[in-house]
N, C-alpha and C. Protein backbone atom coordinates (compact mmCIF):
# COMPACT_ATOMS: atom_id res chain seq x y z
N UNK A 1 114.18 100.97 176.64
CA UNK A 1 113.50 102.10 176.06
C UNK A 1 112.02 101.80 175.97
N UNK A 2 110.82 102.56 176.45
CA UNK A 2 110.01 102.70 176.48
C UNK A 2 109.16 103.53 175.60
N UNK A 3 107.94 103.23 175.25
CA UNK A 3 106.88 104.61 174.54
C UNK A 3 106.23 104.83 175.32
N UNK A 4 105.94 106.38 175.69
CA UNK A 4 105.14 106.73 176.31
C UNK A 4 103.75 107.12 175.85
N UNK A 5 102.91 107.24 176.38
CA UNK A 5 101.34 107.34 175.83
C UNK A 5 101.05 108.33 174.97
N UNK A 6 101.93 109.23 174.95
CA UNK A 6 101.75 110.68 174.08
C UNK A 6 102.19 109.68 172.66
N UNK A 7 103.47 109.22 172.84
CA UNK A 7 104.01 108.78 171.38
C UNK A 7 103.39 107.71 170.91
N UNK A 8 102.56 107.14 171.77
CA UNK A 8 101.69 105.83 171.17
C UNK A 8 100.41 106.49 170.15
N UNK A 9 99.69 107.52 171.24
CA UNK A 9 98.57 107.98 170.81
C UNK A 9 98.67 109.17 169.18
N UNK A 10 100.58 109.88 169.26
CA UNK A 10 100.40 110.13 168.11
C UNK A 10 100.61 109.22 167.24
N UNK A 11 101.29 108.17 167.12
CA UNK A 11 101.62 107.03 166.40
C UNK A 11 100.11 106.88 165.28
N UNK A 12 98.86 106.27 166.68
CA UNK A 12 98.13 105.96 166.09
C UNK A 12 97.20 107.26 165.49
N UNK A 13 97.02 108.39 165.88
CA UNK A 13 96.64 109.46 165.17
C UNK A 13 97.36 109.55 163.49
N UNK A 14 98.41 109.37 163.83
CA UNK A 14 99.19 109.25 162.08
C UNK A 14 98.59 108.18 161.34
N UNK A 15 98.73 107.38 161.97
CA UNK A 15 97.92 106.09 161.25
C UNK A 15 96.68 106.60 160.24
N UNK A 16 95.84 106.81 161.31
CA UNK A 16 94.60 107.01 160.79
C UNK A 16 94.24 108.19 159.97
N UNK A 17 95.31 109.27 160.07
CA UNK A 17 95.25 110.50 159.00
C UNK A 17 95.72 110.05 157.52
N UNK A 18 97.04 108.97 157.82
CA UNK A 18 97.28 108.17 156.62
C UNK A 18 95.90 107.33 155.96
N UNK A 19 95.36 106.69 156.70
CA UNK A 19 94.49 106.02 155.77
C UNK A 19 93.04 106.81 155.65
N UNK A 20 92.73 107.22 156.52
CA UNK A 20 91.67 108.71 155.50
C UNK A 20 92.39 109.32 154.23
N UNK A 21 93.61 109.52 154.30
CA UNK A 21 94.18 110.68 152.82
C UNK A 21 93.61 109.28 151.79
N UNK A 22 94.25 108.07 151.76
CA UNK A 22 94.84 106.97 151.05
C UNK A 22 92.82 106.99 150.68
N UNK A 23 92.04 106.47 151.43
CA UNK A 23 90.82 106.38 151.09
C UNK A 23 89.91 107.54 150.57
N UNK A 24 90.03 108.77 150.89
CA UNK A 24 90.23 110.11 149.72
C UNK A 24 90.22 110.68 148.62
N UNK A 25 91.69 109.53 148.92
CA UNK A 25 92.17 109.93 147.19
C UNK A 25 91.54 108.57 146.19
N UNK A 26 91.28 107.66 146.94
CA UNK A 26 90.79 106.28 146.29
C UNK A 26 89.04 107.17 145.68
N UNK A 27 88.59 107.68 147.08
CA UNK A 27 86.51 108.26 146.39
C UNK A 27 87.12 109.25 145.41
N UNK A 28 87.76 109.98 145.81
CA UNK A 28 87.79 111.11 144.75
C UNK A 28 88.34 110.43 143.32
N UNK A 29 89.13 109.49 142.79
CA UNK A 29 89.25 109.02 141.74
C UNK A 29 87.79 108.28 141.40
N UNK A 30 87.69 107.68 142.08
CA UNK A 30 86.38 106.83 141.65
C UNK A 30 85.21 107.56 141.77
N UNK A 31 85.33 108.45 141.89
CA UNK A 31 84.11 109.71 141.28
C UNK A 31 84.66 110.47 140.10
N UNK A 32 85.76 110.63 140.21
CA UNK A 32 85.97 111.11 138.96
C UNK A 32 85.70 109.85 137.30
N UNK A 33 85.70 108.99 137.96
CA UNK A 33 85.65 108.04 137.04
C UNK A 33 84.18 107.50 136.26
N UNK A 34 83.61 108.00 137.84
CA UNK A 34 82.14 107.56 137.95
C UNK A 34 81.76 108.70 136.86
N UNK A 35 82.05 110.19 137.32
CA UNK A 35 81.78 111.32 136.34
C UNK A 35 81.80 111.10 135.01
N UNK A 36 83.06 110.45 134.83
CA UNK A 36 83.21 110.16 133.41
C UNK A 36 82.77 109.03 132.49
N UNK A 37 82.20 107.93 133.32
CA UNK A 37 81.18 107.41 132.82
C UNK A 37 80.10 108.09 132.49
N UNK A 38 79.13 108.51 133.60
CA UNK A 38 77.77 109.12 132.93
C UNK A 38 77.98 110.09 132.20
N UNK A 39 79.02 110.71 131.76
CA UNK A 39 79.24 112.14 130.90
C UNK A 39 79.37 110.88 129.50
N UNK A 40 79.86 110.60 129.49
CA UNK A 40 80.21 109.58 128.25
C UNK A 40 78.72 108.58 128.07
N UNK A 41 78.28 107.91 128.91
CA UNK A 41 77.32 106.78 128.92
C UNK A 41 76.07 108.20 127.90
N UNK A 42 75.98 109.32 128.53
CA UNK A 42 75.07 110.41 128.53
C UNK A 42 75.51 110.76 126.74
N UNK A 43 76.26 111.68 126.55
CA UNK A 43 76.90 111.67 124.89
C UNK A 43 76.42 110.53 124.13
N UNK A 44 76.57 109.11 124.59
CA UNK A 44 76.78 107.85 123.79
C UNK A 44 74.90 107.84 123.35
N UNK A 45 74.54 107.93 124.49
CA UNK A 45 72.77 107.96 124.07
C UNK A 45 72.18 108.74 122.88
N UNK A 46 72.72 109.92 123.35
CA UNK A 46 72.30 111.05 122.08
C UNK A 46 72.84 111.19 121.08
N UNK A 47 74.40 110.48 120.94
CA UNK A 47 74.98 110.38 119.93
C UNK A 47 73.91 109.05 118.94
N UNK A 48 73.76 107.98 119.44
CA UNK A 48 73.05 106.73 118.79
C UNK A 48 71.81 107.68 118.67
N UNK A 49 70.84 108.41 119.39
CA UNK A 49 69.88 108.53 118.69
C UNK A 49 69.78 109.39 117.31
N UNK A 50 70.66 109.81 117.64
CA UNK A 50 71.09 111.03 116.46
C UNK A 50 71.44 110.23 115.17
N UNK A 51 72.04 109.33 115.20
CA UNK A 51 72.43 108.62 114.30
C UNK A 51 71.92 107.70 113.98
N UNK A 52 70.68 107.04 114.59
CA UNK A 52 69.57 105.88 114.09
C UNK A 52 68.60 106.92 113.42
N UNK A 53 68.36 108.28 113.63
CA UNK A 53 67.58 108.76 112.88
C UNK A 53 68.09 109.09 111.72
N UNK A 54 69.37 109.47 111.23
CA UNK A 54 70.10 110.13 110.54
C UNK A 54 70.32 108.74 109.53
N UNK A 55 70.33 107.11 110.32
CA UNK A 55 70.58 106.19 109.44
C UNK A 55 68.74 105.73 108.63
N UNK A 56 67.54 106.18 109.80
CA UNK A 56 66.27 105.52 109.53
C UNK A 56 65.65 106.39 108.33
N UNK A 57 66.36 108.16 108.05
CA UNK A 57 65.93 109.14 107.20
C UNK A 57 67.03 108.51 105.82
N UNK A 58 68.03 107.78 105.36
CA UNK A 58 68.71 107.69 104.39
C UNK A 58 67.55 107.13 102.93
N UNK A 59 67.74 107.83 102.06
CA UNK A 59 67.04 108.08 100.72
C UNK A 59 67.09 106.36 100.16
N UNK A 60 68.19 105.56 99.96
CA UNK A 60 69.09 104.52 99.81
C UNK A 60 69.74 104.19 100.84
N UNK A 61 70.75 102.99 99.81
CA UNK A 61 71.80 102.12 100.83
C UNK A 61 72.59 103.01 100.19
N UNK A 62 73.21 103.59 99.22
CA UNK A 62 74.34 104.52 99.29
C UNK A 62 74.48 105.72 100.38
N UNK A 63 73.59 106.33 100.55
CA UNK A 63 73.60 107.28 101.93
C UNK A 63 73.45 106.70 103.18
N UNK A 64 73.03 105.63 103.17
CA UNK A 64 72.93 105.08 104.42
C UNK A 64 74.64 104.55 104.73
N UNK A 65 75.05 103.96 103.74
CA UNK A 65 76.39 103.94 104.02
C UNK A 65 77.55 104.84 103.94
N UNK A 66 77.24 106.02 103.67
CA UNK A 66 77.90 106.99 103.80
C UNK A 66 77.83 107.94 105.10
N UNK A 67 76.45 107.34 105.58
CA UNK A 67 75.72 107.98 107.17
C UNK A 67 76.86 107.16 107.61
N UNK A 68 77.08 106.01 107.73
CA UNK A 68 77.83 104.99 108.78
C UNK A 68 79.04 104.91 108.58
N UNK A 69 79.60 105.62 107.52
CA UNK A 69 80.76 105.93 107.72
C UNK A 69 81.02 107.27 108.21
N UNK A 70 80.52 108.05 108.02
CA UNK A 70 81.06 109.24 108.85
C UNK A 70 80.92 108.72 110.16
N UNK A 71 79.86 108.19 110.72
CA UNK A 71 79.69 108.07 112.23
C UNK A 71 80.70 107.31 112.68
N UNK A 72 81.37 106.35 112.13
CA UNK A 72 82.37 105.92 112.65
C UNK A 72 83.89 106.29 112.98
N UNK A 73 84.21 107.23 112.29
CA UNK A 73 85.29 108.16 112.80
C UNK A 73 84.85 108.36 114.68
N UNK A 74 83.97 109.62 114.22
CA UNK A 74 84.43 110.17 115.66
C UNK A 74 84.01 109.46 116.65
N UNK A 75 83.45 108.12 116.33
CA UNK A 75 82.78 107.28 117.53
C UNK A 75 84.64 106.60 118.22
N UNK A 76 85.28 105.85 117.31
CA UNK A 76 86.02 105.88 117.66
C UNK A 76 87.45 106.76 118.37
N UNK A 77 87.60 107.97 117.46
CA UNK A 77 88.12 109.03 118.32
C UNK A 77 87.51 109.09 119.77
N UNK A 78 86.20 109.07 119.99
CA UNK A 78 85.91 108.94 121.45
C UNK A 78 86.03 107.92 122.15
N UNK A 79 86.29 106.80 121.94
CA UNK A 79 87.04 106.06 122.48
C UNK A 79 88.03 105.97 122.79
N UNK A 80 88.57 105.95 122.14
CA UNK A 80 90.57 106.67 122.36
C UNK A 80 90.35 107.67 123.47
N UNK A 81 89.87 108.82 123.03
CA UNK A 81 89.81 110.18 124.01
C UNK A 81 89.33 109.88 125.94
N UNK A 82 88.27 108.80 125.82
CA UNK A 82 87.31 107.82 126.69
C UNK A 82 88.92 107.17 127.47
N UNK A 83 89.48 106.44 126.81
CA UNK A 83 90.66 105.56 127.19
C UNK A 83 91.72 106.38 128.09
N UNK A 84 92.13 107.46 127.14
CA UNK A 84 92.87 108.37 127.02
C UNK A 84 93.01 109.10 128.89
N UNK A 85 91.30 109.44 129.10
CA UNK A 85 91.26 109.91 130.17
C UNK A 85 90.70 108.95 131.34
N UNK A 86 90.47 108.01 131.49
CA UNK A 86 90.62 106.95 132.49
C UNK A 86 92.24 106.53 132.79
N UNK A 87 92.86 106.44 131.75
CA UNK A 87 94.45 106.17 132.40
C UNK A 87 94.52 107.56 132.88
N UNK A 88 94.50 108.87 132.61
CA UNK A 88 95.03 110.11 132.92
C UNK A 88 94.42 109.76 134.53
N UNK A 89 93.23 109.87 134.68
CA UNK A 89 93.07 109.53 136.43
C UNK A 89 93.41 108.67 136.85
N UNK A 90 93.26 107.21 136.48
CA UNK A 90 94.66 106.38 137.30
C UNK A 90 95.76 106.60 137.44
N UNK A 91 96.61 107.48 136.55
CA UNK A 91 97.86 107.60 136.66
C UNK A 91 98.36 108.95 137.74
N UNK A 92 96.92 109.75 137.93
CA UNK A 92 97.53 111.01 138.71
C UNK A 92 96.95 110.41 140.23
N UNK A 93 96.21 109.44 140.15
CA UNK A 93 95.74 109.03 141.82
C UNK A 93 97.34 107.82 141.88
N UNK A 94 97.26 107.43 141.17
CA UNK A 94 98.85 106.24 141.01
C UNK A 94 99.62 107.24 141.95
N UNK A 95 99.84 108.96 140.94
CA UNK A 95 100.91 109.10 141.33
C UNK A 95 100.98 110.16 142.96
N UNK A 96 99.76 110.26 143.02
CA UNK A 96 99.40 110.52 144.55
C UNK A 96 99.14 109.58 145.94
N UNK A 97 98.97 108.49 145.30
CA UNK A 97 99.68 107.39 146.35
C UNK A 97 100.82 107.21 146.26
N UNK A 98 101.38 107.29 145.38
CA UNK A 98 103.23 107.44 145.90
C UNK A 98 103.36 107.97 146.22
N UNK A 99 103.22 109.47 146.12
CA UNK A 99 103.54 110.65 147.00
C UNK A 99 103.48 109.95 148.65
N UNK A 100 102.22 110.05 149.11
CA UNK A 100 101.93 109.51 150.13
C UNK A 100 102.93 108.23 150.75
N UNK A 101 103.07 107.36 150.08
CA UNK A 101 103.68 105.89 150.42
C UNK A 101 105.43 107.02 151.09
N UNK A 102 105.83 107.53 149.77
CA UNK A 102 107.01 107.75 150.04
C UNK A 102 107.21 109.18 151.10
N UNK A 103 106.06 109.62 151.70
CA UNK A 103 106.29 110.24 152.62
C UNK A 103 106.04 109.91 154.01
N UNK A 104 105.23 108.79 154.17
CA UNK A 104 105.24 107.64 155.32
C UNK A 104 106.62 106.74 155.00
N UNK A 105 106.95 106.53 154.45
CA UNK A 105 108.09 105.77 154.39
C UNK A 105 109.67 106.93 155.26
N UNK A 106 109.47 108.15 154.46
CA UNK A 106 110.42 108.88 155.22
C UNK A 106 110.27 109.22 156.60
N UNK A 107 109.05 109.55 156.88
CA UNK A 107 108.92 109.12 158.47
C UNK A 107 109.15 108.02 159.37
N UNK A 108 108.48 107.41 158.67
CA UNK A 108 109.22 105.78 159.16
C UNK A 108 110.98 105.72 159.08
N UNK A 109 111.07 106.12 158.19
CA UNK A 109 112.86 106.01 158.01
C UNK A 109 113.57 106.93 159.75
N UNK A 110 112.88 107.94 159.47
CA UNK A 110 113.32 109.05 160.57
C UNK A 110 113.17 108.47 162.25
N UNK A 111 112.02 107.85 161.76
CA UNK A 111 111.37 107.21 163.64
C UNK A 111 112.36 106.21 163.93
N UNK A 112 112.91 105.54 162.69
CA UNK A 112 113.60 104.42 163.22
C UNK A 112 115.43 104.50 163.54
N UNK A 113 115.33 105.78 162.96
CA UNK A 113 116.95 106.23 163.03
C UNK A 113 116.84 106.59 164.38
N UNK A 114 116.17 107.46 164.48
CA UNK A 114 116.11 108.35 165.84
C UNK A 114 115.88 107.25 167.20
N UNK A 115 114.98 105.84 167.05
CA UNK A 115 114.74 105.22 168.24
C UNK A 115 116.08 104.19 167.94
N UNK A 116 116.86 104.13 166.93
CA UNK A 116 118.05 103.23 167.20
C UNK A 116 119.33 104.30 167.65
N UNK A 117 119.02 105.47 167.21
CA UNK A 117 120.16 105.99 168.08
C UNK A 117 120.04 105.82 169.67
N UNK A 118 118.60 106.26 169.90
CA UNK A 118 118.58 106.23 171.25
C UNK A 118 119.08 105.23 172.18
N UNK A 119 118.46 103.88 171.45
CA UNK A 119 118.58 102.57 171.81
C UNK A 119 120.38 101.87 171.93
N UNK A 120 120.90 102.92 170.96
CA UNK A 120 122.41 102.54 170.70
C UNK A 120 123.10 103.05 172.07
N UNK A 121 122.57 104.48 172.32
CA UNK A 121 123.07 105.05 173.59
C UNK A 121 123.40 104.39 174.92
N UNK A 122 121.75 103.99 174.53
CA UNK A 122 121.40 102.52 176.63
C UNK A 122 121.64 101.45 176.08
N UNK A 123 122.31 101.01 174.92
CA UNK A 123 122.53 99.48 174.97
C UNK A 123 123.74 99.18 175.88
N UNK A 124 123.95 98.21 176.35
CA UNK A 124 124.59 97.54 177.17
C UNK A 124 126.45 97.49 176.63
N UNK A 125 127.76 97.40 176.71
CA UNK A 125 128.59 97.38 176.33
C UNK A 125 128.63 96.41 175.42
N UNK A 126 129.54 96.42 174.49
CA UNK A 126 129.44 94.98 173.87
C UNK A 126 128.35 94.98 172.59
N UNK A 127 127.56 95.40 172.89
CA UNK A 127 126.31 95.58 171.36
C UNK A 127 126.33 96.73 170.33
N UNK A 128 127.60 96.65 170.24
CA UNK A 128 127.77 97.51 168.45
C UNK A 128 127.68 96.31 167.63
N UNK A 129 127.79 95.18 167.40
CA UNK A 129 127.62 94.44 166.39
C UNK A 129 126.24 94.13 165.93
N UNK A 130 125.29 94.23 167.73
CA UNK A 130 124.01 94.18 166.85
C UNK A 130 123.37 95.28 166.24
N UNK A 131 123.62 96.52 166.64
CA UNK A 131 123.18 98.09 166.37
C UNK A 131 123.52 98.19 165.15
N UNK A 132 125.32 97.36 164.53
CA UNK A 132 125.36 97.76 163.14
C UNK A 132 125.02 97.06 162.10
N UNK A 133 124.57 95.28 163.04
CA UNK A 133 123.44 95.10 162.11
C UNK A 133 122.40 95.69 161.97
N UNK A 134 121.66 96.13 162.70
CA UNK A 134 120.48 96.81 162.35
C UNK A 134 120.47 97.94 161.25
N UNK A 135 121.35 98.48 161.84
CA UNK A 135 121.55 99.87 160.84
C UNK A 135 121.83 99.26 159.35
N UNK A 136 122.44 98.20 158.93
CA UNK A 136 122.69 97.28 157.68
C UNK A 136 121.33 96.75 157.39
N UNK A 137 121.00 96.40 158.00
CA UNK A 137 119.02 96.09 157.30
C UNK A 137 118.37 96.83 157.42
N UNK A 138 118.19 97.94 157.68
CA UNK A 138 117.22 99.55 157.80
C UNK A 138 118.07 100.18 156.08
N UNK A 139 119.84 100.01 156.17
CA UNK A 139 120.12 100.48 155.07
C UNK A 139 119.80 99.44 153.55
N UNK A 140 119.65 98.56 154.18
CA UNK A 140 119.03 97.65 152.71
C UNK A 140 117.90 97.63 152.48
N UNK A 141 117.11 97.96 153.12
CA UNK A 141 115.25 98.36 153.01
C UNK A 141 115.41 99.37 152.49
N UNK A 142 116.54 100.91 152.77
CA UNK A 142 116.04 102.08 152.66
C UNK A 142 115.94 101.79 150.53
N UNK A 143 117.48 100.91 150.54
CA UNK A 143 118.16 100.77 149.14
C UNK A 143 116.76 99.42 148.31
N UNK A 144 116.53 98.71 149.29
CA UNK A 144 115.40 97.75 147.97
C UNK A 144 113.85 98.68 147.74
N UNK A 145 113.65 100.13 148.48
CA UNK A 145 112.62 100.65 148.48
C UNK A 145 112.68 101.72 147.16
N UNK A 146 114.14 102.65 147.22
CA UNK A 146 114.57 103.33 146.72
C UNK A 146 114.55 102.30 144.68
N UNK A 147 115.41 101.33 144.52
CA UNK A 147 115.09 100.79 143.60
C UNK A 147 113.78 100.02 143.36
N UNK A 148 113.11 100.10 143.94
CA UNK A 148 111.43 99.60 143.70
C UNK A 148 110.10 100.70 143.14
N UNK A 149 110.76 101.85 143.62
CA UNK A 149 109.72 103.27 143.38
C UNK A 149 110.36 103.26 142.24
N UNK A 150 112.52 103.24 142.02
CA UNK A 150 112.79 103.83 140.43
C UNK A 150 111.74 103.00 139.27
N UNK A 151 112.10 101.13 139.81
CA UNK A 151 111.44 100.51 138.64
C UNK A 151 110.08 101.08 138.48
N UNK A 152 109.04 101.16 139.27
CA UNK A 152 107.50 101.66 139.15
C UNK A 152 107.86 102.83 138.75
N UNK A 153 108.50 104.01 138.71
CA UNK A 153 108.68 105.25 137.57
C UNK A 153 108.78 104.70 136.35
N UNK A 154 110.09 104.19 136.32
CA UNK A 154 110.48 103.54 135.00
C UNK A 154 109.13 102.82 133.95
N UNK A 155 108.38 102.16 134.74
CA UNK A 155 107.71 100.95 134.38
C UNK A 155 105.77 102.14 133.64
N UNK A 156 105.70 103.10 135.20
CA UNK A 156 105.04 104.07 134.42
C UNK A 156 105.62 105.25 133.31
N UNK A 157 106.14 105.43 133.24
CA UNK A 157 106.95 106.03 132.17
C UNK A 157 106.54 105.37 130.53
N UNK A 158 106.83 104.06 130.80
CA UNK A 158 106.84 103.39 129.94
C UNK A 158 105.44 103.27 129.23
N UNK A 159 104.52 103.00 130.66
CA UNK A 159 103.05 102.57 129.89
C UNK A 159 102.80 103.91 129.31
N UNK A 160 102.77 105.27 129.71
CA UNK A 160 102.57 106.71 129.26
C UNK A 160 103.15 106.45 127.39
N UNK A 161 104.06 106.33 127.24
CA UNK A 161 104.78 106.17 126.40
C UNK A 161 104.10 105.20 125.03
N UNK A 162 103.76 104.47 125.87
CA UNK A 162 102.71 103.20 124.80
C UNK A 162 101.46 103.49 124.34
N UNK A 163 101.08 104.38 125.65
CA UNK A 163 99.33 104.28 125.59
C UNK A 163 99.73 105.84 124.33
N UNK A 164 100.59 106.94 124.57
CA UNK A 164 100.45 107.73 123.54
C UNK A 164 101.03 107.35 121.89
N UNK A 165 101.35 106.06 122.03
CA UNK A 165 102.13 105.19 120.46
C UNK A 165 100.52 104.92 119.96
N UNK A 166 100.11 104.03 120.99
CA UNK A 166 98.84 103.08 120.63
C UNK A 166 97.68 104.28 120.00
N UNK A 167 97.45 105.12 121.62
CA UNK A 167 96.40 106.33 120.96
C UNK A 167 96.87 106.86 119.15
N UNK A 168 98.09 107.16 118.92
CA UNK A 168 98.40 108.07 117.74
C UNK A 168 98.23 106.97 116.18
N UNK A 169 98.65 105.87 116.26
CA UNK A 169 98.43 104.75 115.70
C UNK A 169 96.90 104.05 115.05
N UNK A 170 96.01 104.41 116.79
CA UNK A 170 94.62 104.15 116.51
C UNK A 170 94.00 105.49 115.45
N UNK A 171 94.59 106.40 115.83
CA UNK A 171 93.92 107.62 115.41
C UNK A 171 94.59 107.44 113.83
N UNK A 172 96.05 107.81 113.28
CA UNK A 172 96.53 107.40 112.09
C UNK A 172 95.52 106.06 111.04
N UNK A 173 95.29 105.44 111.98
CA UNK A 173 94.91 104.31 110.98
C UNK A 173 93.33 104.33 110.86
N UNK A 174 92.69 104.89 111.96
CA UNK A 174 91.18 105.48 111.60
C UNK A 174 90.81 106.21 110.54
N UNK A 175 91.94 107.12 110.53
CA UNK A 175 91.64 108.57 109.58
C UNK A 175 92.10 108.31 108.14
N UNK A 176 93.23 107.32 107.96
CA UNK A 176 93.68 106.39 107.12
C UNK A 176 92.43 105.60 106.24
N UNK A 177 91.75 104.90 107.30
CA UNK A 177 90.47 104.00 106.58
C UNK A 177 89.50 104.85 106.19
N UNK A 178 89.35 105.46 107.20
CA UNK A 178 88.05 106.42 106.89
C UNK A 178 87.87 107.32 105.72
N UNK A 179 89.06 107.43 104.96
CA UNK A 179 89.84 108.37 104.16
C UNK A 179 89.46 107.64 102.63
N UNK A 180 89.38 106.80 102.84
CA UNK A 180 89.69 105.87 101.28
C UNK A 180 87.94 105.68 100.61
């Protein structure tokens, strides 16, 4: 069995549409990220100046410490919120490279069924034992791939799960201190 130049040249055309999407989706997160730095770095400036004046105008140290406690609430809420949305874009570019992975993977699955059937056809008499090995290690890749995406669900699932314990916790015990 042979490839012919058409199936080589789309081969490598797929290739390279795959890794433009994959590099894509990599700028477009890391601009979004970038965004959300200077939107934040930008707030953080005017927030401190606002609040070195607000601490440099205090009458006393009783207002001055009452300036620095209010400011510390929502400085921290924005942190959390800051946190909050840096995992939210790792986790939706996360979950757009899987997309991707597991739809090159089903192609791949398909190319390789289809060139071992073929291959099963013109094999020589006598070679079903190696064809059904093959087909036994194509089916244990399909099965260690299949339980490798569940654990990485599972495993993101989990961090989602923490980071909204941790966020609600940070926030509870801010509003808690800040309170007294």
């Amino acid at each position: 069995m042979s490839i012919n130049p058409q199936q080589f040249a789309a081969a490598n055309k797929a290739a390279v549409d795959s890794l433009l999407s994959v590099a894509n989706t990599a700028l477009a997160s890391a601009e979004r990220i970038a965004n959300l730095n200077f939107d934040t770095a930008r707030s953080l400036l005017e927030e401190t100046s606002s609040s070195a004046k607000a601490l440099l105008g205090a009458k006393d140290v009783q207002e001055a410490i009452s300036i620095q406690a209010s400011i510390s609430k929502p400085n921290v809420d924005k942190v959390v919120s800051y946190s909050k949305s840096v995992y939210e874009i790792s986790a939706q570019t996360q979950e757009q490279l899987t997309k991707m992975v597991e739809a090159q993977f089903g192609d791949f699955q398909k190319n390789v069924s289809s060139m071992l059937e073929k291959a099963a056809k013109s094999a020589p008499a006598g070679s079903d034992v190696a064809v059904a090995a093959v087909q036994s290690a194509i089916a244990a890749a399909n099965s260690a791939f299949d339980n490798m995406r569940k654990t990485a669900q599972q495993v993101t699932e989990m961090a989602q799960s923490n980071i909204a314990a941790t966020t609600s916790a940070t926030t509870k015990a801010v509003k808690k201190a800040t309170s007294k």
